[in-house]
PDB file of N, CA and C in Angstrom:
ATOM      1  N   UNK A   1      95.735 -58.970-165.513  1.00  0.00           N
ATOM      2  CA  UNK A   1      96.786 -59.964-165.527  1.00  0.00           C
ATOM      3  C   UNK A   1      97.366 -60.078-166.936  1.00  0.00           C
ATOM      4  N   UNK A   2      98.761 -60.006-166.751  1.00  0.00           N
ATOM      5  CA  UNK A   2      99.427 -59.982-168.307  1.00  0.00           C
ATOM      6  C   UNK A   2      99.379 -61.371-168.587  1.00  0.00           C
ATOM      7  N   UNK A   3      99.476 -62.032-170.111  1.00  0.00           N
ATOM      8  CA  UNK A   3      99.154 -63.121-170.389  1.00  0.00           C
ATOM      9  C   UNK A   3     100.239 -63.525-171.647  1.00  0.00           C
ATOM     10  N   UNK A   4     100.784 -64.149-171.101  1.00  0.00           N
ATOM     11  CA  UNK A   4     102.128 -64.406-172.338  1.00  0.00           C
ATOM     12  C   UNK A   4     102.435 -65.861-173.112  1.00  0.00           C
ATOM     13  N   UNK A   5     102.253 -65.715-174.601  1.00  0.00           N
ATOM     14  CA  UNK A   5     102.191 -67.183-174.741  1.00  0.00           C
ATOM     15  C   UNK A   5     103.527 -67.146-175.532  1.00  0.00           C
ATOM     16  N   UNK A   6     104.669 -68.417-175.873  1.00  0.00           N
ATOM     17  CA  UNK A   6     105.785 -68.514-176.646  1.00  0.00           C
ATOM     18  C   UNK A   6     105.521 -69.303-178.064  1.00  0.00           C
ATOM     19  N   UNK A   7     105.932 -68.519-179.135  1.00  0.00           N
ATOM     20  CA  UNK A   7     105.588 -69.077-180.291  1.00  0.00           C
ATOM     21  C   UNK A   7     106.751 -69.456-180.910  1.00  0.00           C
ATOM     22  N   UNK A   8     106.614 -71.098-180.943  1.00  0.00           N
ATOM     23  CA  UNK A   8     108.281 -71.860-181.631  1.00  0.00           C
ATOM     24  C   UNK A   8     108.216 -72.160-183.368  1.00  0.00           C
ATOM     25  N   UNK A   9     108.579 -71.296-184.116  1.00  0.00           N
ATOM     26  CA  UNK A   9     108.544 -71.422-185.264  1.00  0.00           C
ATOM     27  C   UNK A   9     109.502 -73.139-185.597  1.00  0.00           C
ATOM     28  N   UNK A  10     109.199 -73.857-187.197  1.00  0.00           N
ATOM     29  CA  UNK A  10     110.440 -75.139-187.446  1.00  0.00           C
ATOM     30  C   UNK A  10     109.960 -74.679-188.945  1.00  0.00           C
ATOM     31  N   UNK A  11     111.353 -74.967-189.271  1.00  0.00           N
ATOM     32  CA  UNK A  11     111.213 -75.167-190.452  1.00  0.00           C
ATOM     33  C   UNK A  11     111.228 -73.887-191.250  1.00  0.00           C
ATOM     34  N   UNK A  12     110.446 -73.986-192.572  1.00  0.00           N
ATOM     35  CA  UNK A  12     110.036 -73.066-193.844  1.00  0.00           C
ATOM     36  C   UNK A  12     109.235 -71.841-192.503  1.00  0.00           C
ATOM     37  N   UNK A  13     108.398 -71.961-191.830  1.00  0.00           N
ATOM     38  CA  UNK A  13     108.096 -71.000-191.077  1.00  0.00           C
ATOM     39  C   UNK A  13     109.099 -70.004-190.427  1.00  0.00           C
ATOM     40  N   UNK A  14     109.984 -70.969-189.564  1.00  0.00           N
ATOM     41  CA  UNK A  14     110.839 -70.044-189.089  1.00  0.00           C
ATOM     42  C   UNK A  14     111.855 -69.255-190.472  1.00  0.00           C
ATOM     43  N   UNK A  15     111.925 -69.992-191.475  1.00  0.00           N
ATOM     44  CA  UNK A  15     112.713 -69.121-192.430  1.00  0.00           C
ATOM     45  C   UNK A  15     111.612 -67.856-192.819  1.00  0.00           C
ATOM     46  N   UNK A  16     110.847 -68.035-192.789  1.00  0.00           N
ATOM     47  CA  UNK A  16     109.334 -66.739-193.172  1.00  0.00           C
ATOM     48  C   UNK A  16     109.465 -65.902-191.715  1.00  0.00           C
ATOM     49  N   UNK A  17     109.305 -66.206-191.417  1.00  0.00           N
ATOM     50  CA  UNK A  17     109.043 -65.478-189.792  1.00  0.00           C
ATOM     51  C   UNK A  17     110.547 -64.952-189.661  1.00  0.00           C
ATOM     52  N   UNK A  18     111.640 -65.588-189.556  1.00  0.00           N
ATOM     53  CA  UNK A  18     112.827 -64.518-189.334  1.00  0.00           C
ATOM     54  C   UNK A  18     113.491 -65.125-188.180  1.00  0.00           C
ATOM     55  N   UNK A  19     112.742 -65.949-187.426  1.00  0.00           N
ATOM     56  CA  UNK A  19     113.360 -66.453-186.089  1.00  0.00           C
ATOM     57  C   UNK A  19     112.705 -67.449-185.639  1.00  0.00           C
ATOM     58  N   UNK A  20     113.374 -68.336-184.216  1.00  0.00           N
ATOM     59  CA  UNK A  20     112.832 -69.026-184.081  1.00  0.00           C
ATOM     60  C   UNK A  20     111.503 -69.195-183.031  1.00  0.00           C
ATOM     61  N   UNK A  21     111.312 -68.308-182.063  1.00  0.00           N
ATOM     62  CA  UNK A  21     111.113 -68.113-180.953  1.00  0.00           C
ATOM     63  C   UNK A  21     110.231 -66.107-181.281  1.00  0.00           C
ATOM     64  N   UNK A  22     109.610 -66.597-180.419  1.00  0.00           N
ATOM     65  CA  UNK A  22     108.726 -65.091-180.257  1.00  0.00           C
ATOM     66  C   UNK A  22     107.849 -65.168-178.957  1.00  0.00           C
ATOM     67  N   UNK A  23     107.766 -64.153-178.198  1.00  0.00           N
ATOM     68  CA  UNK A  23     106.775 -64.331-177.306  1.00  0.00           C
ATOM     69  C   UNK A  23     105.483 -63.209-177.671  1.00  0.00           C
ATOM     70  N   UNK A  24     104.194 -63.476-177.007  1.00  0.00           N
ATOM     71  CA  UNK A  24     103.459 -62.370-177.527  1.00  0.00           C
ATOM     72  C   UNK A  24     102.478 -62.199-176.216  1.00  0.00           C
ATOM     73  N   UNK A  25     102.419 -60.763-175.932  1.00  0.00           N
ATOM     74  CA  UNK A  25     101.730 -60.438-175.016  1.00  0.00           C
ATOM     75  C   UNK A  25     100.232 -60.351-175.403  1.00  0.00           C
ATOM     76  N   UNK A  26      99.704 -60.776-174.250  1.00  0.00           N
ATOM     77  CA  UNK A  26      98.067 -61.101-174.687  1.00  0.00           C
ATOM     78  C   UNK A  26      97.845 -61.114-175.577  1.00  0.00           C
ATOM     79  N   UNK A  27      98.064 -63.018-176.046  1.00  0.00           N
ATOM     80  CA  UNK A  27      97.650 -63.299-177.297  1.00  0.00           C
ATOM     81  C   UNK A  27      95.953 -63.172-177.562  1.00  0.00           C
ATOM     82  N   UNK A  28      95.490 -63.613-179.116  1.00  0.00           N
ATOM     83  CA  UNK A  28      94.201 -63.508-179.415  1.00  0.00           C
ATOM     84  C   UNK A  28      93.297 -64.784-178.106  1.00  0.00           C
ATOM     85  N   UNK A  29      92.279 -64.589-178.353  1.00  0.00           N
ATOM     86  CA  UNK A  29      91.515 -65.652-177.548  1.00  0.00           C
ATOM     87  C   UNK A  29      91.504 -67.418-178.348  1.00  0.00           C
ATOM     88  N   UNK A  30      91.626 -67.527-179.537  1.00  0.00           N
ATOM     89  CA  UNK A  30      92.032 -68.412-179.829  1.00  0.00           C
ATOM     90  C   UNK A  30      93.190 -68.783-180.997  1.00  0.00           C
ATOM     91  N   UNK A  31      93.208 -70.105-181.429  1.00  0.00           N
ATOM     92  CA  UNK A  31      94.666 -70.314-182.352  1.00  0.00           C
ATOM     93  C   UNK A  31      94.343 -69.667-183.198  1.00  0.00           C
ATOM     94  N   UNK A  32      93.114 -69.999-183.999  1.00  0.00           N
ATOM     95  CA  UNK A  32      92.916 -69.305-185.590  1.00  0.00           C
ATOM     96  C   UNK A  32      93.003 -67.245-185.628  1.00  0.00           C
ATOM     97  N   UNK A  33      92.360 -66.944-184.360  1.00  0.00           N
ATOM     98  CA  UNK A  33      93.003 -65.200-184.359  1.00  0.00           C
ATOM     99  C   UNK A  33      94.373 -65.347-183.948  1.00  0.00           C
ATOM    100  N   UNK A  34      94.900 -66.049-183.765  1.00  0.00           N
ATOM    101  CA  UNK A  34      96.273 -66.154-182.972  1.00  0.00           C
ATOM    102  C   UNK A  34      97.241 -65.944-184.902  1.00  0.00           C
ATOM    103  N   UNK A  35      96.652 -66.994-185.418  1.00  0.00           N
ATOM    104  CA  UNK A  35      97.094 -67.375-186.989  1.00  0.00           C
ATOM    105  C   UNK A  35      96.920 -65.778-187.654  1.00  0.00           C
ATOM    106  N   UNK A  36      95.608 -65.762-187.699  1.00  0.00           N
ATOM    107  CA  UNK A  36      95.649 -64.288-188.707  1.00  0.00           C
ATOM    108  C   UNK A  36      96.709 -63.229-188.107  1.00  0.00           C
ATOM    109  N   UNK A  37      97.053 -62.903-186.837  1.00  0.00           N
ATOM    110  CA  UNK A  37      97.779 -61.922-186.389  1.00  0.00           C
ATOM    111  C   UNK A  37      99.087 -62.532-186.612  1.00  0.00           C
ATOM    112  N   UNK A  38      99.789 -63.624-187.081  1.00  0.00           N
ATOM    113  CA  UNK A  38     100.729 -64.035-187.209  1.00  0.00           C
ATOM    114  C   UNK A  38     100.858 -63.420-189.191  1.00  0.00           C
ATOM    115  N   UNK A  39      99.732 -63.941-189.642  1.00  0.00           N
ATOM    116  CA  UNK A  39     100.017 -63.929-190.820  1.00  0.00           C
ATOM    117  C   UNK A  39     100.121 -62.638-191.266  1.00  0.00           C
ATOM    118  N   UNK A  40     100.087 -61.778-190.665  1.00  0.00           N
ATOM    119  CA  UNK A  40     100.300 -60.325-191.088  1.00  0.00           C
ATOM    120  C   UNK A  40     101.442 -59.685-191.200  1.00  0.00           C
ATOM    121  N   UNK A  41     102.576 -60.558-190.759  1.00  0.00           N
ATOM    122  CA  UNK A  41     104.095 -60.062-190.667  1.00  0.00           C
ATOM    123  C   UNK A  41     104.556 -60.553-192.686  1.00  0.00           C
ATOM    124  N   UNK A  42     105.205 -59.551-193.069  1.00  0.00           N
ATOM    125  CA  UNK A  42     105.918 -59.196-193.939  1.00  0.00           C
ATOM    126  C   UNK A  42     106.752 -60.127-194.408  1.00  0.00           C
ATOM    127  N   UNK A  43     107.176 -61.396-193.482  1.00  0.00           N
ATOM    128  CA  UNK A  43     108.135 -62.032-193.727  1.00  0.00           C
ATOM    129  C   UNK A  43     108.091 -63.016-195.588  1.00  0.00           C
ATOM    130  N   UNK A  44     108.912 -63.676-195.562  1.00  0.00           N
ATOM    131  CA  UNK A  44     109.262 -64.607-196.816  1.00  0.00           C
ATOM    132  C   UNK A  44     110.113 -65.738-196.060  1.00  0.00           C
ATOM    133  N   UNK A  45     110.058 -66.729-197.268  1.00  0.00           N
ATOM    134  CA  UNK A  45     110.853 -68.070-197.257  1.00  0.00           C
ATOM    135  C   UNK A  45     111.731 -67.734-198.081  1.00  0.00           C
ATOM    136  N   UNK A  46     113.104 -68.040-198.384  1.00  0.00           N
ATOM    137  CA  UNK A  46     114.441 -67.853-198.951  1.00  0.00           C
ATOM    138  C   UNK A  46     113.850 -68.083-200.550  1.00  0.00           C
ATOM    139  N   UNK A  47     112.565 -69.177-200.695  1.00  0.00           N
ATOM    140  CA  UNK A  47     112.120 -69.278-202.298  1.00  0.00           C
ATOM    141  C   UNK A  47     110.976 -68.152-202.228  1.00  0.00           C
ATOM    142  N   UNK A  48     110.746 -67.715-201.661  1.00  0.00           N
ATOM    143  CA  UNK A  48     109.472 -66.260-201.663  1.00  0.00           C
ATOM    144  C   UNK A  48     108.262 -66.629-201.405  1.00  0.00           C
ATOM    145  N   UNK A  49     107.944 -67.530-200.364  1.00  0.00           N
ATOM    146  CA  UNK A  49     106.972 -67.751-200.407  1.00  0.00           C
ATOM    147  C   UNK A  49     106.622 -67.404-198.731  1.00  0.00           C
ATOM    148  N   UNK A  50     105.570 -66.074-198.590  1.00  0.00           N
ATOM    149  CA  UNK A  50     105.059 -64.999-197.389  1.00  0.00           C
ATOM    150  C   UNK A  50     104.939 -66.101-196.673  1.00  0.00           C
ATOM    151  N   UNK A  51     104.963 -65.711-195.327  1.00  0.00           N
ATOM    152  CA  UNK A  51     104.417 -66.594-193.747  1.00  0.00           C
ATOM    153  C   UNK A  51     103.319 -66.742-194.102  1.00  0.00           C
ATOM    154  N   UNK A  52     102.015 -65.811-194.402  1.00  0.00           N
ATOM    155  CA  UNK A  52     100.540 -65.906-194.908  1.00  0.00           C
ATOM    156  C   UNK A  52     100.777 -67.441-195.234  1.00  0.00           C
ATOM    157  N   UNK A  53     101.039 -67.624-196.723  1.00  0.00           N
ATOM    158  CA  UNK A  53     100.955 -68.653-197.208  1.00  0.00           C
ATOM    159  C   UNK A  53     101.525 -70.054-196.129  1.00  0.00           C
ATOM    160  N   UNK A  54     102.512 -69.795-195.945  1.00  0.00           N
ATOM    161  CA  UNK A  54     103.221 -71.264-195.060  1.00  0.00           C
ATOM    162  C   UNK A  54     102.074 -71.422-193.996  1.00  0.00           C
ATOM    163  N   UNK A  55     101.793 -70.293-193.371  1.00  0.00           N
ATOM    164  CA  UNK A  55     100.711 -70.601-192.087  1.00  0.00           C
ATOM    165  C   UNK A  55      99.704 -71.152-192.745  1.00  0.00           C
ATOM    166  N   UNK A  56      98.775 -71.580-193.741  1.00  0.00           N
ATOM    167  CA  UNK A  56      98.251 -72.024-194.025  1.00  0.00           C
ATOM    168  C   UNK A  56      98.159 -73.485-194.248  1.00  0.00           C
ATOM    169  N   UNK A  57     100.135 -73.852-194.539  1.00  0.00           N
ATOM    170  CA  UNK A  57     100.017 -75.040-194.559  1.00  0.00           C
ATOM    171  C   UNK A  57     100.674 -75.897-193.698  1.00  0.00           C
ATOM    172  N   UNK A  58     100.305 -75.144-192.119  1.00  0.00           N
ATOM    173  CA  UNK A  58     101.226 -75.486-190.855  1.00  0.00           C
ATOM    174  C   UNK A  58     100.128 -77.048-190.179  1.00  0.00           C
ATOM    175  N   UNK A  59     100.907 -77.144-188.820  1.00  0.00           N
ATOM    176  CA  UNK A  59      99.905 -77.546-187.927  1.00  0.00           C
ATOM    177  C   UNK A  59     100.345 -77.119-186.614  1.00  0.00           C
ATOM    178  N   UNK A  60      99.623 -77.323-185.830  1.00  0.00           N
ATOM    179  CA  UNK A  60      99.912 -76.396-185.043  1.00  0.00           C
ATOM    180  C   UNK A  60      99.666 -76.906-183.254  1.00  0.00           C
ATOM    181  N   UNK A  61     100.144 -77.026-182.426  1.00  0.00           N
ATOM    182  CA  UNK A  61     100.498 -77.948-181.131  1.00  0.00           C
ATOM    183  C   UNK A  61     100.630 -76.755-180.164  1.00  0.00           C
ATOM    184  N   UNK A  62      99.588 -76.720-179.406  1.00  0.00           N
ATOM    185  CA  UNK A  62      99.079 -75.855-178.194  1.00  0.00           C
ATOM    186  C   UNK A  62      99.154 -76.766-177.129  1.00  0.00           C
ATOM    187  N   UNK A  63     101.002 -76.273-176.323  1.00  0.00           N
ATOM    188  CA  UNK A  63     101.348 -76.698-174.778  1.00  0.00           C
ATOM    189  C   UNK A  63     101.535 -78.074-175.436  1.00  0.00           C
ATOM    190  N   UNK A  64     101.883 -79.216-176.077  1.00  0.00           N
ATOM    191  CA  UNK A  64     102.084 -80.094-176.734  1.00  0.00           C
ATOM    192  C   UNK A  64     100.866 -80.964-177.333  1.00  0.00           C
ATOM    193  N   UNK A  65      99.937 -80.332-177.643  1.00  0.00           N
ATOM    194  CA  UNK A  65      98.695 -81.011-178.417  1.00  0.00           C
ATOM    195  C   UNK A  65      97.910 -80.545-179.079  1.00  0.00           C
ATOM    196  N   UNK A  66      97.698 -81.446-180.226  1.00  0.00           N
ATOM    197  CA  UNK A  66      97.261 -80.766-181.772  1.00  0.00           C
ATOM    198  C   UNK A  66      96.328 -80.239-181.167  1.00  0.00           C
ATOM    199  N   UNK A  67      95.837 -78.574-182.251  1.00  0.00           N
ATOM    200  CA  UNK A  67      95.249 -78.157-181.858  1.00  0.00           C
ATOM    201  C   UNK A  67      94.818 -77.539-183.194  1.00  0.00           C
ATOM    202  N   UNK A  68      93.204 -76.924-182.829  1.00  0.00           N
ATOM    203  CA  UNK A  68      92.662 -76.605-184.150  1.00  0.00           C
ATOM    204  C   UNK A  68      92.562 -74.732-184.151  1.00  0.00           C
ATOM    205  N   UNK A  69      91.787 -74.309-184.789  1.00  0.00           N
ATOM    206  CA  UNK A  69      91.380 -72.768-185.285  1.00  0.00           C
ATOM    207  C   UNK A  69      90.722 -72.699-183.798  1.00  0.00           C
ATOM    208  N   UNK A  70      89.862 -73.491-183.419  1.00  0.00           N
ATOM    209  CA  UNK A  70      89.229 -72.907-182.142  1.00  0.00           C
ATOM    210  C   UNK A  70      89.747 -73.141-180.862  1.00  0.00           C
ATOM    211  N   UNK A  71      90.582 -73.515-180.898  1.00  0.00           N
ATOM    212  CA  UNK A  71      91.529 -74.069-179.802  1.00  0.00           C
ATOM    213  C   UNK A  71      91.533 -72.577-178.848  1.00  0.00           C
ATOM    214  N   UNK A  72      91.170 -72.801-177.566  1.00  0.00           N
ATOM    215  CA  UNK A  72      90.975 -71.407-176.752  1.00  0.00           C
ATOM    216  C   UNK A  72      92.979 -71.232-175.754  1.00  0.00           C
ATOM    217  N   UNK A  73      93.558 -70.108-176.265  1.00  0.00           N
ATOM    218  CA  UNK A  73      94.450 -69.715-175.666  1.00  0.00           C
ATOM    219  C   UNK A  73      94.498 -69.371-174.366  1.00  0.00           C
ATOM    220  N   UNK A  74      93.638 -69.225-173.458  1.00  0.00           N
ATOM    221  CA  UNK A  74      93.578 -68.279-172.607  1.00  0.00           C
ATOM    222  C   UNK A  74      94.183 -68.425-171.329  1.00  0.00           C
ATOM    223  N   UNK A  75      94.926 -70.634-171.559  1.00  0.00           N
ATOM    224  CA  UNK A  75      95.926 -70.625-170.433  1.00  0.00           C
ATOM    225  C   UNK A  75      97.130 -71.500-171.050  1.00  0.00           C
ATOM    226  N   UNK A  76      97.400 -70.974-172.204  1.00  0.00           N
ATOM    227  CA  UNK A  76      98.198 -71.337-172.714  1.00  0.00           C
ATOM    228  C   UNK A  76      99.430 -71.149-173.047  1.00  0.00           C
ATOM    229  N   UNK A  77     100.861 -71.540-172.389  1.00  0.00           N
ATOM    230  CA  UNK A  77     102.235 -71.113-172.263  1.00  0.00           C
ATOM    231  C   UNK A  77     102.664 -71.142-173.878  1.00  0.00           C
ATOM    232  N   UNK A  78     102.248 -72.304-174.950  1.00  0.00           N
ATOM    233  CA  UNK A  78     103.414 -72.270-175.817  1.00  0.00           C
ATOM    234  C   UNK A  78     102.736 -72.386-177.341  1.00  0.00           C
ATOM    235  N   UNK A  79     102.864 -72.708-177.887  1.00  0.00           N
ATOM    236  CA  UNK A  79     102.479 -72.661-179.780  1.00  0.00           C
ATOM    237  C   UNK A  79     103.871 -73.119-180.006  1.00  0.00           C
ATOM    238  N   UNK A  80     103.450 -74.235-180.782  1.00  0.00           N
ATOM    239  CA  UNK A  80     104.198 -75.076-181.734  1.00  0.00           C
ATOM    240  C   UNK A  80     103.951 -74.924-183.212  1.00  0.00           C
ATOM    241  N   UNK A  81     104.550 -73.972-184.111  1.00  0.00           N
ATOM    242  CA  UNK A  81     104.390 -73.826-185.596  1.00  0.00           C
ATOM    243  C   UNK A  81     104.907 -74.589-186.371  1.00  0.00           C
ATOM    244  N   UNK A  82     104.462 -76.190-186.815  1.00  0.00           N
ATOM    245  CA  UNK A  82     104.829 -77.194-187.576  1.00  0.00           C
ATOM    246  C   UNK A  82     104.429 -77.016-188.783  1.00  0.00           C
ATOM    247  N   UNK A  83     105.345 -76.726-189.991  1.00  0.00           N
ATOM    248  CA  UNK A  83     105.104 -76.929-191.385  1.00  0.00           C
ATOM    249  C   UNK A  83     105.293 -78.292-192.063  1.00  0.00           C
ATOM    250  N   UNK A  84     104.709 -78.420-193.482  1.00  0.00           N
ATOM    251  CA  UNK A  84     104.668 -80.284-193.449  1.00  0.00           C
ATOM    252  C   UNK A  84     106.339 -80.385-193.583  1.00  0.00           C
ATOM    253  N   UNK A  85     106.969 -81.916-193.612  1.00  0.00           N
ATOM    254  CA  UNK A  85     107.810 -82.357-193.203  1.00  0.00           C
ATOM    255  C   UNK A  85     108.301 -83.140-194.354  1.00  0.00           C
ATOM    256  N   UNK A  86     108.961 -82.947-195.028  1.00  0.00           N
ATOM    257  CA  UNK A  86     109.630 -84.118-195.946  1.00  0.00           C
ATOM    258  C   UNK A  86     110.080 -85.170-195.925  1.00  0.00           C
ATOM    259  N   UNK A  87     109.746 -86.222-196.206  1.00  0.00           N
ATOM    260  CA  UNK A  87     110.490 -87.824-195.619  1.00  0.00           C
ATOM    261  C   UNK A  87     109.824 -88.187-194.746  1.00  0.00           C
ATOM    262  N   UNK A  88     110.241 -89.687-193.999  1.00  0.00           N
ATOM    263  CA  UNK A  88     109.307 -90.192-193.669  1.00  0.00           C
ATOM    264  C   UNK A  88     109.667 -91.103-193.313  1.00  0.00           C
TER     265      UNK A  88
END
């Protein structure tokens, strides 16, 4: 069974990442392998700062609820890539 989850970049991420939206076929088994295979793309922020880095200082909302490194993907439609937020 193919297994497809949608990854919604905001923000400084989506400027690193390149877009807003990605889907990925059989993702990792959880968020945090989900993270490292994200952080491996090449991308930058317009000030140079790699996706690596921003993913580090994301949070992150699996199907709409916070979710951690062990958070298990395995029936999971969506990923929410929230970087922090200015203002308040």
């Amino acid at each position: 069974m193919l297994t497809l989850v949608e990854i919604h970049y905001y923000a400084a991420a989506r400027n690193a990442r390149g877009l807003a939206t990605e889907t990925i076929d059989n993702p990792p088994a959880t968020l945090g392998e989900l993270v490292e295979l994200l952080a491996q793309h090449p991308g930058t922020t317009d000030a140079g700062m790699p996706l690596a880095d921003v993913l580090q200082r994301c949070s992150f909302l699996v199907d709409g609820a916070h979710a951690t490194p062990t958070t298990n993907l395995a029936t999971a439609g969506r990923v929410d890539v929230l970087p922090p937020f200015a203002g308040g």
